[in-house]
C-alpha atoms as a PDB file:
ATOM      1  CA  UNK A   1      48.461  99.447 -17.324  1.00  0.00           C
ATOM      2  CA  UNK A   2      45.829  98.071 -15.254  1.00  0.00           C
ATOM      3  CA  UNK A   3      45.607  94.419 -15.118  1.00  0.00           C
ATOM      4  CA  UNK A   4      42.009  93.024 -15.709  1.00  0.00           C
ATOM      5  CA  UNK A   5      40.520  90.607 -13.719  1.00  0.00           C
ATOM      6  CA  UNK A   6      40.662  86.638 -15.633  1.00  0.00           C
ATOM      7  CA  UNK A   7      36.714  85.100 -15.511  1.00  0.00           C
ATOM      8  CA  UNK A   8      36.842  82.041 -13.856  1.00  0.00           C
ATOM      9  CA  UNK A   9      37.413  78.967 -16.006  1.00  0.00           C
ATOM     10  CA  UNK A  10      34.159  77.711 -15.568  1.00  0.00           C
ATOM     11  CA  UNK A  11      32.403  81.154 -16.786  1.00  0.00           C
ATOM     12  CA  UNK A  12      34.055  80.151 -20.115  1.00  0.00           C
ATOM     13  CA  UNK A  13      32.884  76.647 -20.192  1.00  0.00           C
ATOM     14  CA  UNK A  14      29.533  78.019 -19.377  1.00  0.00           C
ATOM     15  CA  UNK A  15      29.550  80.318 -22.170  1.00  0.00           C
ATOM     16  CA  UNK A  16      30.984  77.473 -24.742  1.00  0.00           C
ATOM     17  CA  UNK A  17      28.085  75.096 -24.006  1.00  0.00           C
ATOM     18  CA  UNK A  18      25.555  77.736 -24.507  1.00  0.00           C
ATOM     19  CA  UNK A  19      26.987  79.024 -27.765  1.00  0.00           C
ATOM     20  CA  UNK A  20      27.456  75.083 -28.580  1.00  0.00           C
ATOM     21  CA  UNK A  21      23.609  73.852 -27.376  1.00  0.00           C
ATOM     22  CA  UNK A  22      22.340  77.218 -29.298  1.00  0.00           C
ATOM     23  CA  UNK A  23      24.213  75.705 -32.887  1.00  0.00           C
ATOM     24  CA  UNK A  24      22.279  72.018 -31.855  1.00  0.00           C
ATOM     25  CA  UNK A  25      19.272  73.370 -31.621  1.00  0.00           C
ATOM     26  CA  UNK A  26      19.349  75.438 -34.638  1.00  0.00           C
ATOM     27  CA  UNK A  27      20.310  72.452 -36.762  1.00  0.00           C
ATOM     28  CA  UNK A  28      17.629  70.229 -34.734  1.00  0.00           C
ATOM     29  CA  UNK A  29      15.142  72.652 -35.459  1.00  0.00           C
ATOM     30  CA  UNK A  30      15.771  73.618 -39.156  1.00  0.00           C
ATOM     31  CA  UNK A  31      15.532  69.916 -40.242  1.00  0.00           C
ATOM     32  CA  UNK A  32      12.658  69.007 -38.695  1.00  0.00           C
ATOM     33  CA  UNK A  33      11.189  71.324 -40.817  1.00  0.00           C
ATOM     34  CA  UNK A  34      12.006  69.757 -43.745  1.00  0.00           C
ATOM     35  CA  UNK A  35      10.377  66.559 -42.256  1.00  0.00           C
ATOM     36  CA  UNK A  36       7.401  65.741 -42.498  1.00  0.00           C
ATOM     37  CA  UNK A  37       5.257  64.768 -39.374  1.00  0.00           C
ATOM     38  CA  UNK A  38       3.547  61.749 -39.140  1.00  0.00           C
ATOM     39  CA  UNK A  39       0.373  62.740 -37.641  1.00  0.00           C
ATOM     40  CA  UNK A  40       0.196  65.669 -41.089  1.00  0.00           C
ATOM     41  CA  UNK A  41      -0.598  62.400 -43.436  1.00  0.00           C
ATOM     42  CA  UNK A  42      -3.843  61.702 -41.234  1.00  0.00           C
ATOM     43  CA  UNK A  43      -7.321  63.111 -42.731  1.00  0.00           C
ATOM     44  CA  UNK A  44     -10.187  64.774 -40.562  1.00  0.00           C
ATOM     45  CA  UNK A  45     -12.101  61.471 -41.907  1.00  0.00           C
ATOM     46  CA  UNK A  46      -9.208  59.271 -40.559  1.00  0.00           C
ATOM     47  CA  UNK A  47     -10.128  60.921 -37.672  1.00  0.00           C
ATOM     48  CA  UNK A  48     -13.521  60.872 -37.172  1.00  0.00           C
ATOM     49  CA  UNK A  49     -13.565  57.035 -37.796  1.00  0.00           C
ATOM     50  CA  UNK A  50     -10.887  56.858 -35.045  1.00  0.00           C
ATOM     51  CA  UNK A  51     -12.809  58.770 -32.753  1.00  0.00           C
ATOM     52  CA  UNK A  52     -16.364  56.730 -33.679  1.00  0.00           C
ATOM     53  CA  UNK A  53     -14.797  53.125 -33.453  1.00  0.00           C
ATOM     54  CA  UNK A  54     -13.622  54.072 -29.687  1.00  0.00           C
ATOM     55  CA  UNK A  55     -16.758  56.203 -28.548  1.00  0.00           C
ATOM     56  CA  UNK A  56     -18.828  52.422 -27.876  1.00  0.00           C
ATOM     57  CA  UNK A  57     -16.100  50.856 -25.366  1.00  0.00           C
ATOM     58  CA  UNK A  58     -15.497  54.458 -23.609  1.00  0.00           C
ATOM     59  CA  UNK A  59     -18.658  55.003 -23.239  1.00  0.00           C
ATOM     60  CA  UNK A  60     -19.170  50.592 -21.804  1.00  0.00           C
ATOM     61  CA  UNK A  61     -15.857  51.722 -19.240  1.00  0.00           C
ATOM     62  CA  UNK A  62     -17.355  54.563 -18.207  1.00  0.00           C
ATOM     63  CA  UNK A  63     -20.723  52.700 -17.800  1.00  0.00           C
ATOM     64  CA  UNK A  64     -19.214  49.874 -15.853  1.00  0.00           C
ATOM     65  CA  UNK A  65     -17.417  52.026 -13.362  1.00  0.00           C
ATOM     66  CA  UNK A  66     -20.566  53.817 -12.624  1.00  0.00           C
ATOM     67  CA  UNK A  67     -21.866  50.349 -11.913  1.00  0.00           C
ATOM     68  CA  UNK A  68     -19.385  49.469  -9.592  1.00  0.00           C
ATOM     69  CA  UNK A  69     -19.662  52.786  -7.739  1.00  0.00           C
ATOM     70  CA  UNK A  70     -23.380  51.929  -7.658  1.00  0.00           C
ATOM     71  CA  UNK A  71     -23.100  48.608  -6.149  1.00  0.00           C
ATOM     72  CA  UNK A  72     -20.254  49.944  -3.724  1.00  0.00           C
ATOM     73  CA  UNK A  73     -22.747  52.255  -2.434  1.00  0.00           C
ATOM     74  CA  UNK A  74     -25.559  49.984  -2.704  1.00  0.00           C
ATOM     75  CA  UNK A  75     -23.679  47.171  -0.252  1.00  0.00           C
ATOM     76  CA  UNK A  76     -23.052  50.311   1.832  1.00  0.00           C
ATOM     77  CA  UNK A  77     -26.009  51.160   2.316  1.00  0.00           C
ATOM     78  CA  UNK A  78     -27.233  47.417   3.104  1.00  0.00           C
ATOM     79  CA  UNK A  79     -25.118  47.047   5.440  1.00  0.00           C
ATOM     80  CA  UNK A  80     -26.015  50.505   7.469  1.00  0.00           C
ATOM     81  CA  UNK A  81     -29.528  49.173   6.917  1.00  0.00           C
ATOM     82  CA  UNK A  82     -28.580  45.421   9.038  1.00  0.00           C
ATOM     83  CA  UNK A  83     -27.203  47.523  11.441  1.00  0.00           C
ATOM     84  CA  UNK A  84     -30.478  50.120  11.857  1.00  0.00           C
ATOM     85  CA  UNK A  85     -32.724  46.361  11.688  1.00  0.00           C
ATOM     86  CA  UNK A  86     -30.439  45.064  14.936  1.00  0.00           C
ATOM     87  CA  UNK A  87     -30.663  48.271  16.491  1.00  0.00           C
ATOM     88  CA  UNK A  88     -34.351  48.240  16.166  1.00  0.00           C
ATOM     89  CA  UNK A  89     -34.770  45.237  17.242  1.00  0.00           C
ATOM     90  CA  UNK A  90     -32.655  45.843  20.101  1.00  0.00           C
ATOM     91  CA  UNK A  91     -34.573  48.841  21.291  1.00  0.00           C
ATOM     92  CA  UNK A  92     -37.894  46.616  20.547  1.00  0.00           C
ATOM     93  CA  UNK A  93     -36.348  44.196  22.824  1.00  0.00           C
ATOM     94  CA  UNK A  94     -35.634  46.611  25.731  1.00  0.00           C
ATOM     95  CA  UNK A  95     -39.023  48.639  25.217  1.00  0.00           C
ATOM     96  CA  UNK A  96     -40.977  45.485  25.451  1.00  0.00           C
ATOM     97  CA  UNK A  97     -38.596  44.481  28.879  1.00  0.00           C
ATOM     98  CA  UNK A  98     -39.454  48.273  30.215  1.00  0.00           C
ATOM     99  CA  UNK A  99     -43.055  48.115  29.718  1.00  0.00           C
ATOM    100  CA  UNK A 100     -43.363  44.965  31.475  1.00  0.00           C
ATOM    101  CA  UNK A 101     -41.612  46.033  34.405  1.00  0.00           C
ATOM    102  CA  UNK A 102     -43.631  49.086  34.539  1.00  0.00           C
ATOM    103  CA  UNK A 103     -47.584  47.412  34.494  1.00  0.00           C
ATOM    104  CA  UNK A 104     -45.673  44.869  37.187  1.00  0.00           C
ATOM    105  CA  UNK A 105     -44.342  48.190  39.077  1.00  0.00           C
ATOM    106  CA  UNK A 106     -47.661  49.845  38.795  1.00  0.00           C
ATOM    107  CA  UNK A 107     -49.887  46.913  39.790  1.00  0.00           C
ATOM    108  CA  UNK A 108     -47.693  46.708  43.148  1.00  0.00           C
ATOM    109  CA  UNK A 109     -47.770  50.188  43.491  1.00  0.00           C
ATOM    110  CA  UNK A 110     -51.691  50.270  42.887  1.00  0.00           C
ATOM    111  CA  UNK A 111     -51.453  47.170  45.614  1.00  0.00           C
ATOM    112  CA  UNK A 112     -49.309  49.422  48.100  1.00  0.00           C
ATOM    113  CA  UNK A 113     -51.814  52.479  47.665  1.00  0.00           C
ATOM    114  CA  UNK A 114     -54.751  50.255  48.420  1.00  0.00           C
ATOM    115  CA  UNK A 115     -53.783  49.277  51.607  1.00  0.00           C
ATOM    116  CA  UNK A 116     -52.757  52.712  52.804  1.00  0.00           C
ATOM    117  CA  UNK A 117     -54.532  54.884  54.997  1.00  0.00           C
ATOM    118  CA  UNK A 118     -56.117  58.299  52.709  1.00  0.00           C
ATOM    119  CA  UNK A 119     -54.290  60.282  55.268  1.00  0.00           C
ATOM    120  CA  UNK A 120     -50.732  58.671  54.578  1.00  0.00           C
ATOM    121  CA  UNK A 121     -51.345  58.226  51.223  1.00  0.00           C
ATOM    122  CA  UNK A 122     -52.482  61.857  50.267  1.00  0.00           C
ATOM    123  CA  UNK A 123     -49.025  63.600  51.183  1.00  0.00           C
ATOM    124  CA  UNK A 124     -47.229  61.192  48.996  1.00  0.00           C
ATOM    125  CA  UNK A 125     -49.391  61.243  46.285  1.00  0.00           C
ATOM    126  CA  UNK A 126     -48.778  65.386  46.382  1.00  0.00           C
ATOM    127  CA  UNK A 127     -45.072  64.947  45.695  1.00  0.00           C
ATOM    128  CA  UNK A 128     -45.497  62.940  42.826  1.00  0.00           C
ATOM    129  CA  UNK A 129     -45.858  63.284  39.271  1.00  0.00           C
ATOM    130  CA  UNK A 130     -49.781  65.047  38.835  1.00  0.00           C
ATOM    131  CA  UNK A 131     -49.936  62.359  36.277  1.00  0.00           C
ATOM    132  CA  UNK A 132     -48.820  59.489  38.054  1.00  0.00           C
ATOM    133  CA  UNK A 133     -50.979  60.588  41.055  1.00  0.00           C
ATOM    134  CA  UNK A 134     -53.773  60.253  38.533  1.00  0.00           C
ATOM    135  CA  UNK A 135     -52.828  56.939  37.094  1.00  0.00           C
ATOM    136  CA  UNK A 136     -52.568  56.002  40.420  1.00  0.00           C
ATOM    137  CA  UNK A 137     -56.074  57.105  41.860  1.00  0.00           C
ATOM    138  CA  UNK A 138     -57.979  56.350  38.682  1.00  0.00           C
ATOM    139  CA  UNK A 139     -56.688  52.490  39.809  1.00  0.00           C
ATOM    140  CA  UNK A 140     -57.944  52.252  43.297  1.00  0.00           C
ATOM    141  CA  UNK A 141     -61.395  51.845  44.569  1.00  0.00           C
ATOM    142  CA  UNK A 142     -63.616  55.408  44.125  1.00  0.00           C
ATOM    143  CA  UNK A 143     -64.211  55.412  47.750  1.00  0.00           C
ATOM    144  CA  UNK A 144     -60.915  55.813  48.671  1.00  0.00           C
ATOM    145  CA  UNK A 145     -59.915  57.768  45.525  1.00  0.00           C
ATOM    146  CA  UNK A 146     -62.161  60.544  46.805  1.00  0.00           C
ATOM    147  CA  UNK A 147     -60.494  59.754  51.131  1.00  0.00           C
ATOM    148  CA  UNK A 148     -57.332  60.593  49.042  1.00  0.00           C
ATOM    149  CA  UNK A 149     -58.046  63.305  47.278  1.00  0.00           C
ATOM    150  CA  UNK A 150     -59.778  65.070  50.304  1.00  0.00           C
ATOM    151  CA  UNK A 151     -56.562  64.824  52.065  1.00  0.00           C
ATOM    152  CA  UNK A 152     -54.222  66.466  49.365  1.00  0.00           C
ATOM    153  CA  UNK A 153     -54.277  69.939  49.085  1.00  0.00           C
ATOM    154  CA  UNK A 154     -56.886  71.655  47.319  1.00  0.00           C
ATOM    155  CA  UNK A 155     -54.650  72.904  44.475  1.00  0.00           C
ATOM    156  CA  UNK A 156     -53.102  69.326  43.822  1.00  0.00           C
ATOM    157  CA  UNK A 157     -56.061  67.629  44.301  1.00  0.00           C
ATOM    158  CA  UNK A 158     -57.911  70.246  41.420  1.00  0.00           C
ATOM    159  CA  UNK A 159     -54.848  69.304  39.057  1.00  0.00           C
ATOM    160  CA  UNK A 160     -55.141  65.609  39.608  1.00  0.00           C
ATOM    161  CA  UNK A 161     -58.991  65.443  38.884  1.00  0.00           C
ATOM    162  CA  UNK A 162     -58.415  67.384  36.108  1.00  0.00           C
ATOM    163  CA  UNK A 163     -56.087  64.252  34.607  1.00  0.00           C
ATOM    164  CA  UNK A 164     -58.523  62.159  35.770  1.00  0.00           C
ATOM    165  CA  UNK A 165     -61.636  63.833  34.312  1.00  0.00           C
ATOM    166  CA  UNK A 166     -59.324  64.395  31.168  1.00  0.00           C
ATOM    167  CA  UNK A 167     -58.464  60.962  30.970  1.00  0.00           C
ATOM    168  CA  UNK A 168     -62.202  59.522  31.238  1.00  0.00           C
ATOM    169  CA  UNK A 169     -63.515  61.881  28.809  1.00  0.00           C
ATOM    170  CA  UNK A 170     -64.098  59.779  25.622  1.00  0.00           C
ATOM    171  CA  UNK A 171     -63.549  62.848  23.337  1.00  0.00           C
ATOM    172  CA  UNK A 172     -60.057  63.717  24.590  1.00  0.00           C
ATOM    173  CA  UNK A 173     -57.987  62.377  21.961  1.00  0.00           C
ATOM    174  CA  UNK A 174     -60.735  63.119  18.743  1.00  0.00           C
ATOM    175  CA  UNK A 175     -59.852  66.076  16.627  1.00  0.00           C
ATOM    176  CA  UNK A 176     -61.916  68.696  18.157  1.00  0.00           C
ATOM    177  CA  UNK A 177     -63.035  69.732  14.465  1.00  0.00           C
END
């Protein structure tokens, strides 16, 4: 005879507690349906009035929190708003500082360009900015506007009177239409 292996003493417990949890909930079960629920007793009217008397403060909750979202966002965007106002006024404040210094730069450099000879002042003028070298030119005397310009060459000179003549021309910035 061949001996059979024994299961583990465990594998029985295992089986005895299923077998045992199977019989609970079998009783469990079968007299809860005798019982009757709580919740079977309550009407569709019961219901409905339930459902009515809580639809007013949901509704206020939901309400207020949208309100508070609202007013986070609101202060949010206040305060991004006092932060764009000081930046303006920064830049303001630094525009204003640069524009100064520039009319004080450009009357000096008007001053400097006056006392020049044309002849020094010409090959300077043609490494500049064409619209500077106008801005410049269109400051100083005529007379020696035209020295100047007879010194620079011919193609720098055309550009620069064209600014100029650009510049004087009343109808430059009028819609053409």
């Amino acid at each position: 005879m061949i001996a059979r292996p024994r299961a583990p003493a465990s594998a029985h417990l295992v089986r005895l507690a299923f077998v045992a949890g199977s019989l609970l909930l079998a009783s469990v079960s079968g007299s809860h349906a005798q019982e009757k629920s709580p919740l079977d007793s309550i009407t569709q009217d019961e219901i409905q009035k339930f459902c009515t008397s809580i639809a007013d403060p949901a509704r206020d909750q939901r309400y207020l929190l949208q309100k508070q979202d609202l007013e986070k966002l609101q202060a949010d965007v206040d305060s991004r708003i006092a932060i764009l106002e000081e930046r303006k006024a920064e830049y303001e404040d630094w525009l204003k500082r640069r524009n100064d210094f520039l009319v004080q730069a450009e009357a000096s450099l008007v001053e400097i360009y006056k006392k020049m000879k044309a002849d020094a002042a010409a090959p300077q003028l043609e490494e500049v900015n064409v619209g500077l070298a106008a801005a410049i030119l269109m400051k100083l005397p005529p007379r020696q506007s035209s020295l100047i310009l007879s010194e620079m060459d011919a193609e720098k000179a055309g550009a620069v009177a064209s600014i100029m003549s650009s510049a004087a021309d009343p109808t430059t910035s009028k819609d053409p239409s």
